[in-house]
C-alpha atoms as a PDB file:
ATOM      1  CA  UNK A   1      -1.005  22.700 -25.435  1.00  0.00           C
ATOM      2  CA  UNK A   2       2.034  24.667 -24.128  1.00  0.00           C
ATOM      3  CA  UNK A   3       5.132  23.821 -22.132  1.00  0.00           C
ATOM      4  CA  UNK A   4       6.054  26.042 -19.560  1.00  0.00           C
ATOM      5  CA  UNK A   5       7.779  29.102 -20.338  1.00  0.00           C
ATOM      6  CA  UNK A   6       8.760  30.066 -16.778  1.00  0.00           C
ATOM      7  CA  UNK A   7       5.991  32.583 -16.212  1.00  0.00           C
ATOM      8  CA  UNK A   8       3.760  30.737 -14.367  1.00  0.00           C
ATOM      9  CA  UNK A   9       3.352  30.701 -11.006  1.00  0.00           C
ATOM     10  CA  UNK A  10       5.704  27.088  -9.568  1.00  0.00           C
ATOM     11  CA  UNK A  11       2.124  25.459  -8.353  1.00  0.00           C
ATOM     12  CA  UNK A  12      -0.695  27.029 -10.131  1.00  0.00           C
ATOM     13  CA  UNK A  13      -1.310  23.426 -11.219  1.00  0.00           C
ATOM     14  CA  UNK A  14      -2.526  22.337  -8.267  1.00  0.00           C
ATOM     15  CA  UNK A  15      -5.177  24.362  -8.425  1.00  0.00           C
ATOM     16  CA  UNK A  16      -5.417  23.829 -12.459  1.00  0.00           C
ATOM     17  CA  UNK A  17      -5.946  20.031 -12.119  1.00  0.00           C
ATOM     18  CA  UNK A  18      -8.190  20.151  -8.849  1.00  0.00           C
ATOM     19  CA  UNK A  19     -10.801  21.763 -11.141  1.00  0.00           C
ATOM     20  CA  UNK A  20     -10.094  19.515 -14.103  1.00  0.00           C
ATOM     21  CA  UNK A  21     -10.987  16.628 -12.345  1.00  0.00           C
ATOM     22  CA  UNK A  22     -13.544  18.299  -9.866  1.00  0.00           C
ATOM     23  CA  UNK A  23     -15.624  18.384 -13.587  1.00  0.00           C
ATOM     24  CA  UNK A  24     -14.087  15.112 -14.938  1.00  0.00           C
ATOM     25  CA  UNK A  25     -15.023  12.947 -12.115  1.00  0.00           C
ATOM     26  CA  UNK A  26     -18.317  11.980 -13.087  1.00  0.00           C
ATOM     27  CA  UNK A  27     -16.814  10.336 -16.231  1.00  0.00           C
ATOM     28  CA  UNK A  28     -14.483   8.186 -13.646  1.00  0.00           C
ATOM     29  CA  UNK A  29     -17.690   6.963 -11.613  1.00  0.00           C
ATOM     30  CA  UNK A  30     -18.655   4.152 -13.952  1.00  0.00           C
ATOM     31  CA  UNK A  31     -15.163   2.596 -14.670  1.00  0.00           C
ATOM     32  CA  UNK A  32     -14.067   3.527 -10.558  1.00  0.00           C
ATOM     33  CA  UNK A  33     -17.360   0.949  -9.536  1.00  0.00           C
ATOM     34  CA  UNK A  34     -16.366  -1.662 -12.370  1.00  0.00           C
ATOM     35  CA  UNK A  35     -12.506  -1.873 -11.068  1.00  0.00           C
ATOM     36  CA  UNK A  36     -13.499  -1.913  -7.756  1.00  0.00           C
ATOM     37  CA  UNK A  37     -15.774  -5.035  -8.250  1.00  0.00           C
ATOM     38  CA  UNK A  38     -12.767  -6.518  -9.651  1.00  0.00           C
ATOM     39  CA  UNK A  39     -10.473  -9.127  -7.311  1.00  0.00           C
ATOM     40  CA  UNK A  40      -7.493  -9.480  -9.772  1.00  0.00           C
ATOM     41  CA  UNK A  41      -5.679  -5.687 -11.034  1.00  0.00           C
ATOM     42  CA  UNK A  42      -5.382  -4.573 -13.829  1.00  0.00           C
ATOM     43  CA  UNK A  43      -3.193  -1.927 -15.150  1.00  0.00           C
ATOM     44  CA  UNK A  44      -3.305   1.265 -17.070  1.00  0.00           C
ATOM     45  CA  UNK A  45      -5.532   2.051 -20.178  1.00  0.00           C
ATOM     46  CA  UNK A  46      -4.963  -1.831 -21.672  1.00  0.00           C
ATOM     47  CA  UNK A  47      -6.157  -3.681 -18.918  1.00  0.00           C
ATOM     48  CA  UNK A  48      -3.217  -5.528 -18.137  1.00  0.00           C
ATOM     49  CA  UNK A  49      -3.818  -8.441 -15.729  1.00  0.00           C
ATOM     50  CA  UNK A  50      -1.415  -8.122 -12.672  1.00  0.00           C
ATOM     51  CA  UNK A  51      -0.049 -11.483 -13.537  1.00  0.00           C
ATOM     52  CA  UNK A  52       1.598  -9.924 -16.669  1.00  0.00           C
ATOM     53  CA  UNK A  53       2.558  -6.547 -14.770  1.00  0.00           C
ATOM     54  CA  UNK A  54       3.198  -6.990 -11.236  1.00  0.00           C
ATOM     55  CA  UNK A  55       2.736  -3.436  -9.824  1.00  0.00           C
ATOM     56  CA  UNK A  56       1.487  -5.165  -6.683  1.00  0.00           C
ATOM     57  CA  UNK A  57       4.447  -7.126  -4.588  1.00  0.00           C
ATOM     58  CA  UNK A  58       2.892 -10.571  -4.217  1.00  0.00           C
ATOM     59  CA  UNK A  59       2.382 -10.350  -0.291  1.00  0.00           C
ATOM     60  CA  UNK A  60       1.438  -7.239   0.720  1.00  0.00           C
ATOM     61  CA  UNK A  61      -0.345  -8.571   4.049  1.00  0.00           C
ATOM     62  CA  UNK A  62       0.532  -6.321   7.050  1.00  0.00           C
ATOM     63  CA  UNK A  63       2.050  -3.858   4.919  1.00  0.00           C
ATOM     64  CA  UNK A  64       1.626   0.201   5.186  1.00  0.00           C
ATOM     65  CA  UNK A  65       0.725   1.847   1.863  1.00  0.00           C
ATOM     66  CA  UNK A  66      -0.040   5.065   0.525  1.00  0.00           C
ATOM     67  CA  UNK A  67      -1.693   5.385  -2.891  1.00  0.00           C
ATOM     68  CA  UNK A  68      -0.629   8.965  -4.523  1.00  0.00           C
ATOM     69  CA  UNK A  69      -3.452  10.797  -6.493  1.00  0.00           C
ATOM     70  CA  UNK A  70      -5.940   8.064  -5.762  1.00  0.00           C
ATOM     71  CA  UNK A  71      -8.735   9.545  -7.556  1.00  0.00           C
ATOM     72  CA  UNK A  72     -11.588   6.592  -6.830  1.00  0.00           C
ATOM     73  CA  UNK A  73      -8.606   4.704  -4.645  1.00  0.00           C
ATOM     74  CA  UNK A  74      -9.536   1.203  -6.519  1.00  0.00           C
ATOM     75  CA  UNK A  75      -5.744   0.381  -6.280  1.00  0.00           C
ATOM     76  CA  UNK A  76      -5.943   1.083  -2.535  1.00  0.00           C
ATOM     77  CA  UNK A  77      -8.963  -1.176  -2.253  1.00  0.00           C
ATOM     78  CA  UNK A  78      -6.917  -4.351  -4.001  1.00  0.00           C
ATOM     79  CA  UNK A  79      -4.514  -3.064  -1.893  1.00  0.00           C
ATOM     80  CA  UNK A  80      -6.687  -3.691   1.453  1.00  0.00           C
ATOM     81  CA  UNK A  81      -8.518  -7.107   0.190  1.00  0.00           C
ATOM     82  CA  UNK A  82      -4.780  -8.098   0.169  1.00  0.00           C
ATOM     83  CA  UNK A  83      -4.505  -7.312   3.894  1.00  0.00           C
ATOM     84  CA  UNK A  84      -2.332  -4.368   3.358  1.00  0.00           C
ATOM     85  CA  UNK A  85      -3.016  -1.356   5.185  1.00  0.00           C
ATOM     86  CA  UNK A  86      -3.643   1.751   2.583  1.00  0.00           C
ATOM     87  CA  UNK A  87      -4.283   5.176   2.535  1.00  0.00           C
ATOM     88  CA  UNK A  88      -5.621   7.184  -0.195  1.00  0.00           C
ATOM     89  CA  UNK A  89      -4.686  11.075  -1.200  1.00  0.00           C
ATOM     90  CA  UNK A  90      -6.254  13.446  -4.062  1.00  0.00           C
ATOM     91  CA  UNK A  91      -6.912  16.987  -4.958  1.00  0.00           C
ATOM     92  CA  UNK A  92     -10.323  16.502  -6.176  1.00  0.00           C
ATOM     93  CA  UNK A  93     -12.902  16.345  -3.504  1.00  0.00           C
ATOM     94  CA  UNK A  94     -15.259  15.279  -6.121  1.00  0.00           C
ATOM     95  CA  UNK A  95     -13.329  11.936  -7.033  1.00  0.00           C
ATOM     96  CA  UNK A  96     -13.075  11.287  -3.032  1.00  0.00           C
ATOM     97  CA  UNK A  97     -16.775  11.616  -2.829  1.00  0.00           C
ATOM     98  CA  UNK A  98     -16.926   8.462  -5.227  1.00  0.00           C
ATOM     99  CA  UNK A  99     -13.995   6.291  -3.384  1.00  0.00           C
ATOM    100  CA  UNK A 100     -15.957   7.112  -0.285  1.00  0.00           C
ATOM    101  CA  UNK A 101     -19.514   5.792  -1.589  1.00  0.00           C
ATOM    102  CA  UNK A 102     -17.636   2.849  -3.118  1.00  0.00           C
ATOM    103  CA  UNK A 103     -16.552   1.810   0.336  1.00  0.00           C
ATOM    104  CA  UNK A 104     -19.841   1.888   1.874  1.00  0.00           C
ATOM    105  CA  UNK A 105     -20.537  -0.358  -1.565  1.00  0.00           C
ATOM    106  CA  UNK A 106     -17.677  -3.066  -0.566  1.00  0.00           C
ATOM    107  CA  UNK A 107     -17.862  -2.531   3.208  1.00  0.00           C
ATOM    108  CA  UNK A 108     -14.159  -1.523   3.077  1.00  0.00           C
ATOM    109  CA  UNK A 109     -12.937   1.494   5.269  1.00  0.00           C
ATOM    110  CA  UNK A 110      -9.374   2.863   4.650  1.00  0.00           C
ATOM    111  CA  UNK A 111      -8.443   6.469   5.522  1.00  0.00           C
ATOM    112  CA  UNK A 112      -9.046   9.189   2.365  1.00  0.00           C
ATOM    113  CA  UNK A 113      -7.237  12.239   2.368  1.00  0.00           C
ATOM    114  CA  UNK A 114      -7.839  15.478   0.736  1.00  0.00           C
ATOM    115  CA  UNK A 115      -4.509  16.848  -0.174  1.00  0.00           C
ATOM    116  CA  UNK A 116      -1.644  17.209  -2.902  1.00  0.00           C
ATOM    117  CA  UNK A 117       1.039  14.610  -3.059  1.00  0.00           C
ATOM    118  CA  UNK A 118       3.554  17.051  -2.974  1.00  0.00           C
ATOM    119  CA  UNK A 119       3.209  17.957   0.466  1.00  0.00           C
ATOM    120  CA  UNK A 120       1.527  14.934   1.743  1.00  0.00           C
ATOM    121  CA  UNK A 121       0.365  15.354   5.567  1.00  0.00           C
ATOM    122  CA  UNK A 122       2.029  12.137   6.951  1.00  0.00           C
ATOM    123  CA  UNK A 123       5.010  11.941   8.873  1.00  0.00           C
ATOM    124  CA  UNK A 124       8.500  10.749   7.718  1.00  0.00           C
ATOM    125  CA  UNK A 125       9.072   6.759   7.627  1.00  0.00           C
ATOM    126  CA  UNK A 126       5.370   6.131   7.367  1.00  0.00           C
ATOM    127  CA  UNK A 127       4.857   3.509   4.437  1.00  0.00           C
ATOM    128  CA  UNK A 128       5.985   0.279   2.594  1.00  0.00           C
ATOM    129  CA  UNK A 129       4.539   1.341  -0.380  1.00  0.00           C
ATOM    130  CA  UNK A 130       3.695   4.179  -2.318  1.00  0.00           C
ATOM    131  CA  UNK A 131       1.976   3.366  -5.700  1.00  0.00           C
ATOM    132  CA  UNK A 132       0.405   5.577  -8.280  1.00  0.00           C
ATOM    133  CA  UNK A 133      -1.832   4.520 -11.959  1.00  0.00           C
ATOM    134  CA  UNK A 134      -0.974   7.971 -13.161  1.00  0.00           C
ATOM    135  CA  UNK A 135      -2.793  10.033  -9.933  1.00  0.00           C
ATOM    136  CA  UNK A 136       1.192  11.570  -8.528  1.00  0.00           C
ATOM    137  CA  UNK A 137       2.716  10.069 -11.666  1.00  0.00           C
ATOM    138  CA  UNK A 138       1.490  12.228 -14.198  1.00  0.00           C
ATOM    139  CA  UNK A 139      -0.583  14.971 -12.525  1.00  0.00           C
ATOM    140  CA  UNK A 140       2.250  16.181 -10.021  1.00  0.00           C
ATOM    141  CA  UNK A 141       5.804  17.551 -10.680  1.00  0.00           C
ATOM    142  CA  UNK A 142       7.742  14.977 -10.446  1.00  0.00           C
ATOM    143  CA  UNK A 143      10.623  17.161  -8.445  1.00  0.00           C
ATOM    144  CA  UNK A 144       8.131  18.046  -5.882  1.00  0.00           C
ATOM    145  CA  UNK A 145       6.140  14.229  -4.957  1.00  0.00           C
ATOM    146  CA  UNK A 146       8.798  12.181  -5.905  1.00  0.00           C
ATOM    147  CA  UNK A 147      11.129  13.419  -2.395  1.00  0.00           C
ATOM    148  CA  UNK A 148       8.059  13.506  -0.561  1.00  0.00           C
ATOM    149  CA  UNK A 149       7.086  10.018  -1.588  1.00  0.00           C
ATOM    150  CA  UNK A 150      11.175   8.792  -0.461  1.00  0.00           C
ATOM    151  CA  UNK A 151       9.958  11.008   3.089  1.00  0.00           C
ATOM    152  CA  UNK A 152       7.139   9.410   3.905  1.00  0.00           C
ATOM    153  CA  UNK A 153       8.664   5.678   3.190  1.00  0.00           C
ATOM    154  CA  UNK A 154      10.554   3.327   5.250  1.00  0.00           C
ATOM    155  CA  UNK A 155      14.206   2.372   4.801  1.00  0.00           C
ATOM    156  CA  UNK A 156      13.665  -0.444   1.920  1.00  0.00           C
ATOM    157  CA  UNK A 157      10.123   0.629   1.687  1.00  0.00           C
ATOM    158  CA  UNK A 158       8.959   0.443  -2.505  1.00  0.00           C
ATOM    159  CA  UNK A 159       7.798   3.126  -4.694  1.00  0.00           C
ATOM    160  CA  UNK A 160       5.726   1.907  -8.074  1.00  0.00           C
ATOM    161  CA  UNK A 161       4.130   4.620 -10.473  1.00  0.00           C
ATOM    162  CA  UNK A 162       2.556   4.128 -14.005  1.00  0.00           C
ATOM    163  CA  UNK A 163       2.022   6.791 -16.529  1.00  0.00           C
ATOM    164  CA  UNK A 164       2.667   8.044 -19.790  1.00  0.00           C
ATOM    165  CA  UNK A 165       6.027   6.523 -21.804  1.00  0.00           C
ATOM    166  CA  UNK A 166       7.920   9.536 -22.253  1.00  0.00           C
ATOM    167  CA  UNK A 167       8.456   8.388 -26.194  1.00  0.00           C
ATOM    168  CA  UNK A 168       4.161   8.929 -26.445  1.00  0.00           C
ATOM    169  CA  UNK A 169       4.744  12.381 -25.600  1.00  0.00           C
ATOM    170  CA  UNK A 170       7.399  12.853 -27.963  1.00  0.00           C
ATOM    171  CA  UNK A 171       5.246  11.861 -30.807  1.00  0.00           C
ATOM    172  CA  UNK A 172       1.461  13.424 -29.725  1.00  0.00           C
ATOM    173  CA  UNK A 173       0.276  16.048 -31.337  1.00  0.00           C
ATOM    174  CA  UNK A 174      -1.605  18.956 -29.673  1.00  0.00           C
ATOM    175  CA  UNK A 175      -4.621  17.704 -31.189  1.00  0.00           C
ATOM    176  CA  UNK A 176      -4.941  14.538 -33.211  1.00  0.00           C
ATOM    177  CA  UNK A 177      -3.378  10.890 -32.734  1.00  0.00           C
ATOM    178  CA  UNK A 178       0.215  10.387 -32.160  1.00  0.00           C
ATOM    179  CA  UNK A 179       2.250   9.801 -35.234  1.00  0.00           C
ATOM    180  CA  UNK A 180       5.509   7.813 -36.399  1.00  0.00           C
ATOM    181  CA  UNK A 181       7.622  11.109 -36.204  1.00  0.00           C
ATOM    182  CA  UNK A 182       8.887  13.261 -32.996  1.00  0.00           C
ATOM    183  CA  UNK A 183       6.933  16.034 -32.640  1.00  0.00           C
ATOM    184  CA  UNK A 184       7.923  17.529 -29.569  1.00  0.00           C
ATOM    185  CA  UNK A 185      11.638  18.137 -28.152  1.00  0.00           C
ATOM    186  CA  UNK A 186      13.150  15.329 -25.641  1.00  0.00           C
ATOM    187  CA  UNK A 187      15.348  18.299 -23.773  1.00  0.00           C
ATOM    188  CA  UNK A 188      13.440  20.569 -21.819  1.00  0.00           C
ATOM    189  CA  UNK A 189      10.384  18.140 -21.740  1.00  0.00           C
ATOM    190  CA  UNK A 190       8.740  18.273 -18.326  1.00  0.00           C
ATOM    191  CA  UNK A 191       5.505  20.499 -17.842  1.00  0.00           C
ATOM    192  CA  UNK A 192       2.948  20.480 -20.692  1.00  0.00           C
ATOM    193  CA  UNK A 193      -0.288  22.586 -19.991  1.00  0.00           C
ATOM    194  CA  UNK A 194      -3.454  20.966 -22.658  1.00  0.00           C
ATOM    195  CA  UNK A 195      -6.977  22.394 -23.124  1.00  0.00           C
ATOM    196  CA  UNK A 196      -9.625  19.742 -23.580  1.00  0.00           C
ATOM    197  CA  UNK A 197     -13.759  20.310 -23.486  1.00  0.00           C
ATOM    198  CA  UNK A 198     -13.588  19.587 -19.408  1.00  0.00           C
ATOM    199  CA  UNK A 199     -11.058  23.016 -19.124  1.00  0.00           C
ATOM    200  CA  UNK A 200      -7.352  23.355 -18.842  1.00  0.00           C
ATOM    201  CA  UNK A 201      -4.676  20.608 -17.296  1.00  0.00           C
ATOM    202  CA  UNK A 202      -1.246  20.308 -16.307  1.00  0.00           C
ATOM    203  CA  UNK A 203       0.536  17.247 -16.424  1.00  0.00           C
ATOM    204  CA  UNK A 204       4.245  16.295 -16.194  1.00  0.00           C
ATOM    205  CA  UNK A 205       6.450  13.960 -18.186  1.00  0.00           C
ATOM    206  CA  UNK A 206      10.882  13.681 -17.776  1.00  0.00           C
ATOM    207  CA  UNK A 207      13.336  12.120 -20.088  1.00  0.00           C
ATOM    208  CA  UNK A 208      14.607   8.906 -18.579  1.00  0.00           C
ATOM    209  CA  UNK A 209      17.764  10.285 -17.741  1.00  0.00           C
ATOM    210  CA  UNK A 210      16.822  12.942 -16.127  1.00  0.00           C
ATOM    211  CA  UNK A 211      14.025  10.526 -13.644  1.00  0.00           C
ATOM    212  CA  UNK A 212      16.735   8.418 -13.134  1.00  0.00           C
ATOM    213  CA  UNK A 213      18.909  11.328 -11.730  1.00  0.00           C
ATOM    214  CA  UNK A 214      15.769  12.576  -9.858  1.00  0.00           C
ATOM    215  CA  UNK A 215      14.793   9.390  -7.967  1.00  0.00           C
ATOM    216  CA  UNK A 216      18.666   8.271  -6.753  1.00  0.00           C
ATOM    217  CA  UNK A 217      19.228  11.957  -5.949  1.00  0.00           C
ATOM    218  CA  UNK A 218      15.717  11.521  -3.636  1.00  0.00           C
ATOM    219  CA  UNK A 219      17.144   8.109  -2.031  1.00  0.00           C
ATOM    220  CA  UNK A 220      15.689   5.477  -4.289  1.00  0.00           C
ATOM    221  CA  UNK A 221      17.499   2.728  -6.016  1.00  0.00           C
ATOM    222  CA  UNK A 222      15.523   2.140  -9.699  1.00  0.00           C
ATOM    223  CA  UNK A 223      14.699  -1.217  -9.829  1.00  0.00           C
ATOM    224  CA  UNK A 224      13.028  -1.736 -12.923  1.00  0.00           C
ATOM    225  CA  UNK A 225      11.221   0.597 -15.634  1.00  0.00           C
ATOM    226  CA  UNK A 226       8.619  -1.787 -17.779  1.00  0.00           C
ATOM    227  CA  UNK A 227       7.573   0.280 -21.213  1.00  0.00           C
ATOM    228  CA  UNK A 228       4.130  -1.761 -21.733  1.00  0.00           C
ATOM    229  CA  UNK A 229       3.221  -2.846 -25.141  1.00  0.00           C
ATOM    230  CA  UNK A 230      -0.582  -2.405 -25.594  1.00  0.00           C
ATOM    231  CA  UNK A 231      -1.361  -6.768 -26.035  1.00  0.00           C
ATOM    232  CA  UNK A 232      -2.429  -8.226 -28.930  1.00  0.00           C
ATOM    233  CA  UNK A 233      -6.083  -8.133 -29.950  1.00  0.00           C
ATOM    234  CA  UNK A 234      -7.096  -5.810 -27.713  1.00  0.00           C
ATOM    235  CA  UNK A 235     -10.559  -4.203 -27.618  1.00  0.00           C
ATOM    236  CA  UNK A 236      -9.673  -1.177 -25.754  1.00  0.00           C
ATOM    237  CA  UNK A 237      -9.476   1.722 -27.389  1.00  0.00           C
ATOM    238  CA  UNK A 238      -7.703   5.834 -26.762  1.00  0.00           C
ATOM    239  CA  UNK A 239      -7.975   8.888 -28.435  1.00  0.00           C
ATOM    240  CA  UNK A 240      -4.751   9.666 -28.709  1.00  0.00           C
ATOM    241  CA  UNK A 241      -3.073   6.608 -30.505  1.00  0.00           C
ATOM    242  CA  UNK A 242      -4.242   3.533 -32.194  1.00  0.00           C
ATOM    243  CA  UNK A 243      -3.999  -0.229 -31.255  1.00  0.00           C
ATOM    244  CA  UNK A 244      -1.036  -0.117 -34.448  1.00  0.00           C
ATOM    245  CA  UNK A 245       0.545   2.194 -32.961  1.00  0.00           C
ATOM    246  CA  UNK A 246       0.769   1.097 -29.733  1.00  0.00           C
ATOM    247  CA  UNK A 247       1.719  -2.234 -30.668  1.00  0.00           C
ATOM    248  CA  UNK A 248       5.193  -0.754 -32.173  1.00  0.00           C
ATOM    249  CA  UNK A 249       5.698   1.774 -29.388  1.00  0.00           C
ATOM    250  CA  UNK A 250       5.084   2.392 -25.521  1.00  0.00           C
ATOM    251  CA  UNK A 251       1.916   4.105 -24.720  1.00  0.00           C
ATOM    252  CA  UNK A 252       2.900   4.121 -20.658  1.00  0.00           C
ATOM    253  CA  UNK A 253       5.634   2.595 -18.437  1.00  0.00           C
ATOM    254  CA  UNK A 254       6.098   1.825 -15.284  1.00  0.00           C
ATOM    255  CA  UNK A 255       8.806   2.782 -12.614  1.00  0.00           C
ATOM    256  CA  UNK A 256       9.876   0.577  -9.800  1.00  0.00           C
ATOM    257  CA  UNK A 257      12.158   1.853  -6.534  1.00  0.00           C
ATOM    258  CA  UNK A 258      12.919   0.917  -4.061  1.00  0.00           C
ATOM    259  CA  UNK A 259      14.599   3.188  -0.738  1.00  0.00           C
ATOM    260  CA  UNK A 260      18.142   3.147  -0.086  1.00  0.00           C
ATOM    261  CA  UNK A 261      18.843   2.816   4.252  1.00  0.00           C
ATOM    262  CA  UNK A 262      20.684   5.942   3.610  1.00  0.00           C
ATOM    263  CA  UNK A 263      20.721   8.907   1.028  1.00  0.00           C
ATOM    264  CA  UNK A 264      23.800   8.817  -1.162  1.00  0.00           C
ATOM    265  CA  UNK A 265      25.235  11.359  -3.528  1.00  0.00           C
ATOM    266  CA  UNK A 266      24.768   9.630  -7.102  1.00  0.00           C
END
């Protein structure tokens, strides 16, 4: 792993993580067909039951909705069994080739969308929702989608994003579980390139601070930011951090805005 030093060109990741998950989307197909057969979400690597972290509004009948990095687009299909109307966008034409066979499955049609989330074909005002399970949240820079997610939404329209808790990255290792001590720098963290057996990836992780400047700077009012505590007992398991660990610290959170009528200085 490396963070960016500046040489690199501004969106070679785009290009990075399309072929990361062109290769890794056969390991998505299996768990992509069980959440889809689900009718209650659940959330992040945990499981957590939408009752315990609402990342869905509670009516989202009639709504617009745009799902950012949708990869097999099972949020968009809870999404659509809720009446909403989504849309799904992704990089890898290889995880849109499994959303699209696991509509025929269901017998639901929403529109898919090969594209990047930072300049997402849609035109301004367009949504109620934008929502990302990692997808935007992680695999994007955050300076690029998070204005184009504020474009593309309506005046009070609601922007909801789940990924890694910043604190997790302070404390991973390049290789190895994550650890009681800070291993990494909080200032300066943003882009962190990693090289695992499927090839090289880019993801992207802020301080708090510094997302909380970014989204009211883009026209969103931050609403809530849940750090989710991996619950009790729980079977599932990561490579990255044990069920101790996680227990005592934040493996992911979870963002909540929500658009201002009108873009103010902060």
């Amino acid at each position: 792993m490396t963070t960016d030093n500046g040489h690199a060109p501004p969106q070679d990741h785009v290009q990075v993580n399309r072929a990361y998950w062109d290769v890794k989307a056969a390991e998505f197909v299996g768990p992509g067909r069980k959440l889809w057969a689900q009718d209650e979400p659940t959330w992040g690597i945990w499981g957590v039951p939408q009752a315990d972290l609402p990342m869905i509004p509670d009516d989202v009948a009639g709504l617009d909705a745009v799902e950012l990095g949708c990869g097999t687009a099972y949020v968009s299909a809870w999404l659509a069994r809720r009446g909403a109307r989504p849309v799904g966008i992704d990089v890898s034409p290889a995880q849109l080739a499994t959303a699209r066979e696991l509509q025929k499955v269901h017998g639901l049609d929403f529109p898919l969308h090969l594209g990047n989330a930072e300049e997402l074909p849609f035109a301004d005002a367009s949504f109620d929702l934008a929502i990302s399970e990692y997808g935007a949240a992680i695999w994007c820079d955050p300076y690029r989608w998070i204005p184009e997610a504020a474009r593309v939404l309506r005046p009070g329209g609601h922007l909801v994003f789940l990924g890694n808790a910043t604190l997790r990255m302070l404390c991973e290792p390049e290789t190895g579980m994550a650890t009681d001590r800070l291993l990494r720098a909080q200032f300066g963290l943003s882009r962190l390139e990693w090289d695992d057996p499927e090839g090289r990836c880019v993801d992207f992780h802020l301080p708090h601070g510094e997302m909380i400047r970014l989204l009211r700077s883009s026209g969103f009012v931050v609403e809530d930011l849940i750090e989710v505590q991996a619950p009790e007992g729980s079977s599932a398991r990561d490579l990255y951090f044990t069920l101790e660990w996680a227990r005592q610290w934040p493996t992911e959170e979870v963002w909540f805005g929500r658009k201002r009528d009108a873009v103010a200085v902060p």
